[in-house]
C-alpha atoms as a PDB file:
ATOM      1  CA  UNK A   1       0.000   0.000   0.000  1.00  0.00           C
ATOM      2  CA  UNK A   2       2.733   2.148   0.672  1.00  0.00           C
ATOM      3  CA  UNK A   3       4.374   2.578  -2.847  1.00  0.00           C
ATOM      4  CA  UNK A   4       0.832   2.677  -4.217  1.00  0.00           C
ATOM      5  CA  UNK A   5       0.561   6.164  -2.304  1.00  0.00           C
ATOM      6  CA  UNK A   6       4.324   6.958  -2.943  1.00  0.00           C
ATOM      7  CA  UNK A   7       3.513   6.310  -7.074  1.00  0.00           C
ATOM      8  CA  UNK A   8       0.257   8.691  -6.236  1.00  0.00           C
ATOM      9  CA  UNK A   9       2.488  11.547  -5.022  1.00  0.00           C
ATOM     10  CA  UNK A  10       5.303  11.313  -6.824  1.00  0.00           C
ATOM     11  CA  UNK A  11       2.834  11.675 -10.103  1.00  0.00           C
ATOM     12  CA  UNK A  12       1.307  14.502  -8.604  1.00  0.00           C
ATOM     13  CA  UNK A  13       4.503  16.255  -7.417  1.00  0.00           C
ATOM     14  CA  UNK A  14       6.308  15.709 -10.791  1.00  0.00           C
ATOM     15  CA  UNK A  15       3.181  17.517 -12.827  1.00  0.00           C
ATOM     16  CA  UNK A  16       3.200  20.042 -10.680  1.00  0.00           C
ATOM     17  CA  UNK A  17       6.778  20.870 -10.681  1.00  0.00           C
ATOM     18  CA  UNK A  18       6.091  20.537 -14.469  1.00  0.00           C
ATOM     19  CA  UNK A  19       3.134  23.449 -14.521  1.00  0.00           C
ATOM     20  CA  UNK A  20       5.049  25.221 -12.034  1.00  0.00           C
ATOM     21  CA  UNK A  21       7.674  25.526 -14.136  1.00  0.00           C
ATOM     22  CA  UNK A  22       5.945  25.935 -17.206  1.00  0.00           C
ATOM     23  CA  UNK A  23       4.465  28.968 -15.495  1.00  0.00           C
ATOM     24  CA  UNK A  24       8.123  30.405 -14.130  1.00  0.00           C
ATOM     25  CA  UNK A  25       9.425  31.631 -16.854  1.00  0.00           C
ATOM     26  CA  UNK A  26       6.786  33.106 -18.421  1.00  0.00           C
ATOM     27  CA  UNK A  27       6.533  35.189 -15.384  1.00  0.00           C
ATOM     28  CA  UNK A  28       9.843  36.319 -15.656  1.00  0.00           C
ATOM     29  CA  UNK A  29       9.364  37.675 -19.697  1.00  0.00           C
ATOM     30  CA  UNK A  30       7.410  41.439 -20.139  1.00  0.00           C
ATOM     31  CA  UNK A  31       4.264  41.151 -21.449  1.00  0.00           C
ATOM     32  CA  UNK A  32       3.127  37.297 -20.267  1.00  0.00           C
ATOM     33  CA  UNK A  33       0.823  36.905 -17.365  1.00  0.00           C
ATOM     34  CA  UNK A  34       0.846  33.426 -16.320  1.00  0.00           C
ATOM     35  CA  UNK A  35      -1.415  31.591 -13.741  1.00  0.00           C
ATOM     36  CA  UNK A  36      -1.344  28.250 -12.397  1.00  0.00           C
ATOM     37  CA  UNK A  37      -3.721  26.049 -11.967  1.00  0.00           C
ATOM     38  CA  UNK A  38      -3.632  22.429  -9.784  1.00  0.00           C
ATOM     39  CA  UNK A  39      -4.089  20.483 -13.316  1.00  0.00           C
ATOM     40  CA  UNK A  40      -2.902  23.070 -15.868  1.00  0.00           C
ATOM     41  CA  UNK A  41      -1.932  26.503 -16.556  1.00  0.00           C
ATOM     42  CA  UNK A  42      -2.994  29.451 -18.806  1.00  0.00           C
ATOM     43  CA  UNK A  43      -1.327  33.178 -19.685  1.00  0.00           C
ATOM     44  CA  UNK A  44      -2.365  36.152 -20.941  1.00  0.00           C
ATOM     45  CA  UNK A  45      -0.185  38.293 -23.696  1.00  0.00           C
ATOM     46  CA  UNK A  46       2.053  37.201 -26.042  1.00  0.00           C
ATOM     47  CA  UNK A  47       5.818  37.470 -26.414  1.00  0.00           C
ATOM     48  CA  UNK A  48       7.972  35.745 -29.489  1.00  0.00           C
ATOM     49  CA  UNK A  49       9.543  33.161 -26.912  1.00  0.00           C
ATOM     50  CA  UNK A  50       6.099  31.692 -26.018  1.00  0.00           C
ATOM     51  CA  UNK A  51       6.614  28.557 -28.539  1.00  0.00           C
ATOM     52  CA  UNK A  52      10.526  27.953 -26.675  1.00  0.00           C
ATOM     53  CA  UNK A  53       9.154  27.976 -23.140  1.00  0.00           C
ATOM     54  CA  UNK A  54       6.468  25.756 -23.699  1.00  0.00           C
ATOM     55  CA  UNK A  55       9.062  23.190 -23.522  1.00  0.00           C
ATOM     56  CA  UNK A  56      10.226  24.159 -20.158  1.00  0.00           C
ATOM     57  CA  UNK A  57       8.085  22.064 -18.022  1.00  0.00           C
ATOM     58  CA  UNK A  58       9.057  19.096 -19.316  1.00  0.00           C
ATOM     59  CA  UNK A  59      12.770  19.884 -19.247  1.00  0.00           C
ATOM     60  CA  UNK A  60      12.306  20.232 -15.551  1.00  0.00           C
ATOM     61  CA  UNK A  61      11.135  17.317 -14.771  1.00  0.00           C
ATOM     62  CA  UNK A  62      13.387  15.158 -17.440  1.00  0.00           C
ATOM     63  CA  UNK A  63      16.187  17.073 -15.243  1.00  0.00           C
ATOM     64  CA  UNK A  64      14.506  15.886 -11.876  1.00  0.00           C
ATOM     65  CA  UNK A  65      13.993  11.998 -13.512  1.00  0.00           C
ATOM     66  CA  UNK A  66      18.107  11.893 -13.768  1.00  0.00           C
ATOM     67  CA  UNK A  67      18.401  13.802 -10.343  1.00  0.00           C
ATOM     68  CA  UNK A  68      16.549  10.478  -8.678  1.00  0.00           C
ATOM     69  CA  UNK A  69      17.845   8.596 -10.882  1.00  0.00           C
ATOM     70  CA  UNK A  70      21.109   9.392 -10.137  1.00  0.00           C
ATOM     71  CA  UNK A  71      20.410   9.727  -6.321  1.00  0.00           C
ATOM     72  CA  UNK A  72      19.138   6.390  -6.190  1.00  0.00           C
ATOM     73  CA  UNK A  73      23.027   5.118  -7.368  1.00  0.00           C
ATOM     74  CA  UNK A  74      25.026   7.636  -4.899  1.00  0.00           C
ATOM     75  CA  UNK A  75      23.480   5.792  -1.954  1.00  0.00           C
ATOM     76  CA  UNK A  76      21.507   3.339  -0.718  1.00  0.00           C
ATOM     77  CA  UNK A  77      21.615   3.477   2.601  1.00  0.00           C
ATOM     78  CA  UNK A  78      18.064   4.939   2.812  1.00  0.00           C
ATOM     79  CA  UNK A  79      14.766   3.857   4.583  1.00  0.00           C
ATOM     80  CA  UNK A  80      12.280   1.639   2.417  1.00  0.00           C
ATOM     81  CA  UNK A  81      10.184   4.531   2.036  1.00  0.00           C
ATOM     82  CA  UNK A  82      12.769   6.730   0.526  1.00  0.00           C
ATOM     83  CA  UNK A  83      14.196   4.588  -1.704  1.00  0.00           C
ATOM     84  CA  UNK A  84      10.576   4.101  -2.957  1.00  0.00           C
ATOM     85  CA  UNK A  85       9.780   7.610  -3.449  1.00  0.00           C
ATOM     86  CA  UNK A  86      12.957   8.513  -5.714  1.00  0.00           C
ATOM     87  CA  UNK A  87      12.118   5.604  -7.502  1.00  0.00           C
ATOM     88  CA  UNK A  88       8.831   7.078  -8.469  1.00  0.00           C
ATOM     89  CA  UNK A  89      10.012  10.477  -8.899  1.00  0.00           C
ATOM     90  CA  UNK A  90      12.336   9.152 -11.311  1.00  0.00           C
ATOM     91  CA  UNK A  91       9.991   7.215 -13.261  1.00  0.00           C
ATOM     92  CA  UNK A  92       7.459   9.987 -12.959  1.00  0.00           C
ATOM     93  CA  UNK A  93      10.283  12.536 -13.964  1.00  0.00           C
ATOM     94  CA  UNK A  94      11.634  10.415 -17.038  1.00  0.00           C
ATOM     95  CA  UNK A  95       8.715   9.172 -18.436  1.00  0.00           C
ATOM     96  CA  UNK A  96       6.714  11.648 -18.603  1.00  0.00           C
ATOM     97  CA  UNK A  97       9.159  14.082 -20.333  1.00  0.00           C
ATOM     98  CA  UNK A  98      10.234  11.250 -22.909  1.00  0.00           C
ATOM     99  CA  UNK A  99       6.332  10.882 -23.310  1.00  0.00           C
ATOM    100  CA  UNK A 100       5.750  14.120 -24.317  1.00  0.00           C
ATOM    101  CA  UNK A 101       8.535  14.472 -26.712  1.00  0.00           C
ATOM    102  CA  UNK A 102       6.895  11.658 -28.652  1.00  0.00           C
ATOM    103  CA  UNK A 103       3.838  13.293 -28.782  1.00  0.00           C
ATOM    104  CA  UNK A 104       5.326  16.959 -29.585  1.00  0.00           C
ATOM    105  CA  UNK A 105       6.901  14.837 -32.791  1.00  0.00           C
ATOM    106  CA  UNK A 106       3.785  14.086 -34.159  1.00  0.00           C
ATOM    107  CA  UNK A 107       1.216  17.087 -32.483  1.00  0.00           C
ATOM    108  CA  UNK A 108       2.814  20.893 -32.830  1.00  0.00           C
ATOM    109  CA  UNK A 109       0.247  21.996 -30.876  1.00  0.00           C
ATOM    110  CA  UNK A 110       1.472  19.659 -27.694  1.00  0.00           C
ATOM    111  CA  UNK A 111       3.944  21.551 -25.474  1.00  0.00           C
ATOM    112  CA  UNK A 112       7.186  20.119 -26.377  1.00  0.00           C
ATOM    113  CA  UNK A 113       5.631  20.451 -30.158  1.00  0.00           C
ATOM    114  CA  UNK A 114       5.334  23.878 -29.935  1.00  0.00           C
ATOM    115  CA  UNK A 115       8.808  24.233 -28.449  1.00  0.00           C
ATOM    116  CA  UNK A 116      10.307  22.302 -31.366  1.00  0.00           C
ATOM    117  CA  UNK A 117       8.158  24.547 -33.903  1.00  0.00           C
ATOM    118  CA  UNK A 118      10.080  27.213 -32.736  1.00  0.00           C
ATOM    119  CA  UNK A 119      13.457  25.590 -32.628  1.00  0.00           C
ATOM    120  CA  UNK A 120      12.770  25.208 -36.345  1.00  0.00           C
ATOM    121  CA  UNK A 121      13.231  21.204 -36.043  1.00  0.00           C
ATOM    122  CA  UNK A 122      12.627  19.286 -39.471  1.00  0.00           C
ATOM    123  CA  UNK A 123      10.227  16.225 -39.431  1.00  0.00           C
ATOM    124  CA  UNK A 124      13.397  13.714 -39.971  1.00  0.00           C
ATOM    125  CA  UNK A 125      15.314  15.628 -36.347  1.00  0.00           C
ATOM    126  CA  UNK A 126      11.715  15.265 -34.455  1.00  0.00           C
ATOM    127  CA  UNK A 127      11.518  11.695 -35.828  1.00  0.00           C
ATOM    128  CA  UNK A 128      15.010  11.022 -34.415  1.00  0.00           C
ATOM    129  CA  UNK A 129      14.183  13.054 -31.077  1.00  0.00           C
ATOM    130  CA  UNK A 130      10.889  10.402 -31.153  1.00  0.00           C
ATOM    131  CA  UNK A 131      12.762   7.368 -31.446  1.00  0.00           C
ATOM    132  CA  UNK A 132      15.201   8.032 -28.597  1.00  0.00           C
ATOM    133  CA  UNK A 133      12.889   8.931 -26.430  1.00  0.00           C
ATOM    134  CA  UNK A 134      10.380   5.487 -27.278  1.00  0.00           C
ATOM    135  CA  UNK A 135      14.236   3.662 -26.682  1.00  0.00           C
ATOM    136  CA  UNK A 136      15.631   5.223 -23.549  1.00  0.00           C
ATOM    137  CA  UNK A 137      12.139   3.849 -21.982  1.00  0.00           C
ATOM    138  CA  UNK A 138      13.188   0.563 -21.747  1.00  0.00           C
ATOM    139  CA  UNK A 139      16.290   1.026 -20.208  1.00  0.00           C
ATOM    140  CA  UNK A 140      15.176   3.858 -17.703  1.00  0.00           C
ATOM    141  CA  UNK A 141      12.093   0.704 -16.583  1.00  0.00           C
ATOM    142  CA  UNK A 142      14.718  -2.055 -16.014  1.00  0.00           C
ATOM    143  CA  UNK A 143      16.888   0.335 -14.154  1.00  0.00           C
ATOM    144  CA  UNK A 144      14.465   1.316 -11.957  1.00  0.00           C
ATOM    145  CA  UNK A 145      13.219  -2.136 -11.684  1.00  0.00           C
ATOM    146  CA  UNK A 146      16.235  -3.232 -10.681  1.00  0.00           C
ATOM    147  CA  UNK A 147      16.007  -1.070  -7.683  1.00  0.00           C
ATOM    148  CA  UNK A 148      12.810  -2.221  -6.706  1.00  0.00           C
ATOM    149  CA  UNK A 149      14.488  -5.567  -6.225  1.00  0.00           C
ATOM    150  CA  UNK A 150      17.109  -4.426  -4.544  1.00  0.00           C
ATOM    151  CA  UNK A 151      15.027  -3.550  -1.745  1.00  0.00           C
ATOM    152  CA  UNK A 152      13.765  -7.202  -1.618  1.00  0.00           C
ATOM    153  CA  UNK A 153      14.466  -8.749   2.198  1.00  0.00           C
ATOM    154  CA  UNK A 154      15.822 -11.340   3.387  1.00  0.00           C
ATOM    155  CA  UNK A 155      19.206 -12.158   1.503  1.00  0.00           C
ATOM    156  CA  UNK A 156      18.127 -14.400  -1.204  1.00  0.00           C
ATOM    157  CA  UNK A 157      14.607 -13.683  -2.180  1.00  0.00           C
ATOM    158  CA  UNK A 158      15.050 -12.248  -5.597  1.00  0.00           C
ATOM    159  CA  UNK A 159      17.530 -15.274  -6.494  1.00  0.00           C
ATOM    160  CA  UNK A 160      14.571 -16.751  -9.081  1.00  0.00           C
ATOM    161  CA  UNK A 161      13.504 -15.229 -11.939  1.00  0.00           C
ATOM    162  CA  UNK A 162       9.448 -16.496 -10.447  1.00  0.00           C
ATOM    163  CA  UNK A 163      10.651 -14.382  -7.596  1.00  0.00           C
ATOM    164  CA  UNK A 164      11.586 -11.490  -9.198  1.00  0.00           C
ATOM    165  CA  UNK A 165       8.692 -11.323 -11.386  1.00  0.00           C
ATOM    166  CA  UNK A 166       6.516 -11.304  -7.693  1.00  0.00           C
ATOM    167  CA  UNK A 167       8.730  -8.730  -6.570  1.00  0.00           C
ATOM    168  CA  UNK A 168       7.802  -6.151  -8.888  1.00  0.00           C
ATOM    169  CA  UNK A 169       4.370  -7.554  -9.154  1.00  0.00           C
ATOM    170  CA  UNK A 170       3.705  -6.647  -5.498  1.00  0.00           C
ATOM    171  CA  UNK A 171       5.968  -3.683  -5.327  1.00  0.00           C
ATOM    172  CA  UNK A 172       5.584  -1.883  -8.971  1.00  0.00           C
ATOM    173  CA  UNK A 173       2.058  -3.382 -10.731  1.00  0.00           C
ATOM    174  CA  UNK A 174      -0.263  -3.940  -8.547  1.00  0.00           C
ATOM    175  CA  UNK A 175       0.459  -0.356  -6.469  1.00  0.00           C
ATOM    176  CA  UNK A 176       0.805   1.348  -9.831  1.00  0.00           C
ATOM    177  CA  UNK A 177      -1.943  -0.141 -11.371  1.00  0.00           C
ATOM    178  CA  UNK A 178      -4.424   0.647  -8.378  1.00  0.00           C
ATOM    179  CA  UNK A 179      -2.517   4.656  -7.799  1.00  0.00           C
ATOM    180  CA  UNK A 180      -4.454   5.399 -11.155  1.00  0.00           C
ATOM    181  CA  UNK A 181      -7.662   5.341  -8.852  1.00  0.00           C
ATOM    182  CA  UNK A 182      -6.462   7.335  -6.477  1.00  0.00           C
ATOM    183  CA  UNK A 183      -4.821  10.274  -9.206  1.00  0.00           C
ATOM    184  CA  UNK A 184      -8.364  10.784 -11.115  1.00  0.00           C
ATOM    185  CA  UNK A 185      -9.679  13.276  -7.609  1.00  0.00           C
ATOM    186  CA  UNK A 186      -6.763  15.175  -7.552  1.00  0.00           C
ATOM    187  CA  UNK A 187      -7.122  16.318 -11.478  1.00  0.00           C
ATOM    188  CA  UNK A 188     -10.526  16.773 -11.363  1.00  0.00           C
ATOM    189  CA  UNK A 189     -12.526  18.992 -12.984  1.00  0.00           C
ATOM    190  CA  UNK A 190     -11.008  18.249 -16.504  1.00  0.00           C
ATOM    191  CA  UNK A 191     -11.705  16.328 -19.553  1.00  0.00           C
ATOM    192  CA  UNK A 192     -11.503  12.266 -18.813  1.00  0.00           C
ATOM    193  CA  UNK A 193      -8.008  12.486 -21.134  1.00  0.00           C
ATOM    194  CA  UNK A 194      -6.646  14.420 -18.758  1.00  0.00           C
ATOM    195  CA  UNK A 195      -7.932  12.722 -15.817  1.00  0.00           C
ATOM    196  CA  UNK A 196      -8.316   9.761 -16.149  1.00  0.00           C
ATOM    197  CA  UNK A 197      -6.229   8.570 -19.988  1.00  0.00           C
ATOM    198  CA  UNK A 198      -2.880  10.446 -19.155  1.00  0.00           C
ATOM    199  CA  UNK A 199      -2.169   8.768 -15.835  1.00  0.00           C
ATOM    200  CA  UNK A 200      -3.121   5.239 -17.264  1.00  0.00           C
ATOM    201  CA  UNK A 201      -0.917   6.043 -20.386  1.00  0.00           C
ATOM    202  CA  UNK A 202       1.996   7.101 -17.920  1.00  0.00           C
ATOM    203  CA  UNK A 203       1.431   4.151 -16.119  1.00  0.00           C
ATOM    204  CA  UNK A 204       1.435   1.062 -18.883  1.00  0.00           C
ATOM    205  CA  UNK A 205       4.218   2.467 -20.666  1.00  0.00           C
ATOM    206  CA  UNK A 206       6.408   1.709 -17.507  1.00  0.00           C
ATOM    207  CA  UNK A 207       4.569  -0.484 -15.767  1.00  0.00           C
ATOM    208  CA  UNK A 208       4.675  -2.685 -18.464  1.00  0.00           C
ATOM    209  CA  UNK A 209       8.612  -3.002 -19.050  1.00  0.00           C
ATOM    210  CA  UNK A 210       9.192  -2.993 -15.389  1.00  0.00           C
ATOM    211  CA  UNK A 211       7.445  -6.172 -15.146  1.00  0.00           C
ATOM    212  CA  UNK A 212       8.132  -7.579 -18.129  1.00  0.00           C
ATOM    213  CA  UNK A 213      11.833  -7.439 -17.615  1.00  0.00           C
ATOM    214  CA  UNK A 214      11.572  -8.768 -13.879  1.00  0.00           C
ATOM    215  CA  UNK A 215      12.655 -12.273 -14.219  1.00  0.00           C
ATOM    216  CA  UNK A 216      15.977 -11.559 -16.072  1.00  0.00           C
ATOM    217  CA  UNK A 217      17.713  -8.541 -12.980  1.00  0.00           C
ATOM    218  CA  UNK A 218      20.484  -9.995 -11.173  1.00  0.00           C
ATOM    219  CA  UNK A 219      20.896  -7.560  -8.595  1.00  0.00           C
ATOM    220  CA  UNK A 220      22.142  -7.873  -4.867  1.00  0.00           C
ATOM    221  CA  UNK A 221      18.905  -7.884  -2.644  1.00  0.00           C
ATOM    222  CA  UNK A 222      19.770  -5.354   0.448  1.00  0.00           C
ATOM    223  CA  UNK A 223      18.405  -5.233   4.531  1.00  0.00           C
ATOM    224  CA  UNK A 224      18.459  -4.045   7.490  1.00  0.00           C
ATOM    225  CA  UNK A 225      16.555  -1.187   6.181  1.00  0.00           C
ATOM    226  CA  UNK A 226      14.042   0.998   8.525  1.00  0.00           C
ATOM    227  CA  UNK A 227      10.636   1.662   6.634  1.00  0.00           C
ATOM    228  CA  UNK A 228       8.667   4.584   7.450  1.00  0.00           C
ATOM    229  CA  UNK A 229       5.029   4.398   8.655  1.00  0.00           C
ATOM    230  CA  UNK A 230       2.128   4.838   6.136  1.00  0.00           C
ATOM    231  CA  UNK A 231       1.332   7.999   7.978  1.00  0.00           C
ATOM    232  CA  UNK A 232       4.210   9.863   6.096  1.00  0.00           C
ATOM    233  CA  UNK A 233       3.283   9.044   2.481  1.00  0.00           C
ATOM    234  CA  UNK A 234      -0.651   9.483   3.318  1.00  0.00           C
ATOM    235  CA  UNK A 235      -0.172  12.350   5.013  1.00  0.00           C
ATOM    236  CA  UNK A 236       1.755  14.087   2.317  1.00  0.00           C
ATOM    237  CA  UNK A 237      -0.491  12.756  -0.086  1.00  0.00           C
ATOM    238  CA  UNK A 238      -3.400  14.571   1.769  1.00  0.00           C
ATOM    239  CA  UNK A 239      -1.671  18.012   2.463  1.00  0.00           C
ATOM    240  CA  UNK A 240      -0.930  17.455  -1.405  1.00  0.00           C
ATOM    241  CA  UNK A 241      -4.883  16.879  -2.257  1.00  0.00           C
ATOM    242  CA  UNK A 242      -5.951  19.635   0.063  1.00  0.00           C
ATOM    243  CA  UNK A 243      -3.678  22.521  -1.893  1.00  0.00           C
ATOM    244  CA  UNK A 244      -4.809  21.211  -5.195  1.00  0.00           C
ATOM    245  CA  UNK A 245      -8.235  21.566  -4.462  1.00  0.00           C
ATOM    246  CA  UNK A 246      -8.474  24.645  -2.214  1.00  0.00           C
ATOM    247  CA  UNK A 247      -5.728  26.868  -3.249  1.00  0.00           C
ATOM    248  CA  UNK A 248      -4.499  25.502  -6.738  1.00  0.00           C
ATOM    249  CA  UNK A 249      -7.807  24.650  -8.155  1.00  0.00           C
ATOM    250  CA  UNK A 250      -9.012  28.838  -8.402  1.00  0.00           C
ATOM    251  CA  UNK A 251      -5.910  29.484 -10.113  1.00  0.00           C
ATOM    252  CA  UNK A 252      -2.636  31.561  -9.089  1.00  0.00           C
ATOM    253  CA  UNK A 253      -1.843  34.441 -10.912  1.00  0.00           C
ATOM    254  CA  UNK A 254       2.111  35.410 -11.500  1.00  0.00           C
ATOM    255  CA  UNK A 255       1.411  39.158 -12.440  1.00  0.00           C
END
């Protein structure tokens, strides 16, 4: 239950670090009033770098994907919890900016579209900037699966590939799968694609390697680890749902 609410905030977190920095440096050009909403944002004006900084959201959180990432590999001497949440911030970080650059390649009017309008990209350089993207996913989900297995307690319980595969079942899927659920309230009001489509497309295109890969991670199970209580990840996640839908939801305005 736990890294179902971790994978909850850590999608929540990561898209709003992605508005809020969608809505940052618009602030900061003359003539652009942005505001910020809990499941979008809007401006008013216009400025010539518009196009250009609609790709800033998702730069931020590619940057903060690789800043888990990378965290994850400095140390590991972390509770349960922890490890857990950088997991999910990295996967929530990664694939969601790769996501959208596959999308931007084939809709200019996505974010990262517009951003590569303006960069002036040809079809064959957003084609290439597609395929990367669709090929770092796979491995960005074993690496991170891997690290889900690592956590695995005693010594010796990830030594079978039908163990491994239960492993991430328990720890990745089935908590993933079920977060969905739990993300629709905290986007609402929106269209369903928003709402309800994005997180489930987020989900499956990770989920999906993670699992899939399972059975075929060698990796060094560790212990001895102290795990946080529930509290911490459900209380976050409710502080979290409260802003969204009391302060966020009216809309800040960056005059």
């Amino acid at each position: 239950m736990s890294s179902g609410l971790l994978y909850v905030l850590a999608f929540n977190l990561t898209f709003l670090l992605q508005e809020i920095f969608l809505v940052l440096p618009k602030a900061a050009v003359p003539g652009l009033t942005p505001t910020l909403f809990h499941n979008n944002r809007t401006w008013t004006g216009d400025h010539p770098l518009v196009g250009l900084l609609q790709g800033s959201g998702a730069l931020a959180i590619l940057l903060i994907g690789l800043m888990a990432l990378l965290s994850l590999r400095w140390s590991t001497k972390r509770s349960i919890t922890t490890q857990l949440l950088l997991v999910w911030m990295a996967y929530h970080g990664l694939f969601q900016s790769l996501s959208q650059v596959v999308v931007g390649a084939l809709n200019p009017g996505n974010d990262v579209g517009m951003a590569m309008t303006h960069l002036a990209l040809s079809e064959g350089e957003k084609v290439v900037l597609a395929v990367v993207a669709l090929a770092l996913l796979v491995p960005v989900a074993f690496a991170l699966a891997r690290h889900c297995l690592a956590l695995a307690t005693p010594e010796g319980v990830v030594g079978t590939p039908g163990a491994r595969a239960r492993i991430v079942l328990q720890v990745v899927t089935v908590p993933a799968l079920t977060g969905i659920l739990l993300i629709i309230p905290f986007r609402m009001p929106r269209g369903w694609i928003e709402v309800a489509l994005l997180p489930a497309i987020i989900t499956w295109l990770g989920v999906s390697w993670m699992q899939a890969g399972a059975w075929r991670l060698q990796v060094a199970p560790a212990s001895g680890r102290r795990q946080f209580s529930i509290a911490i990840p459900l209380g976050s996640l409710l502080a979290l749902f409260v802003l969204f839908q009391t302060y966020l939801r009216a809309g800040v305005t960056f005059d």
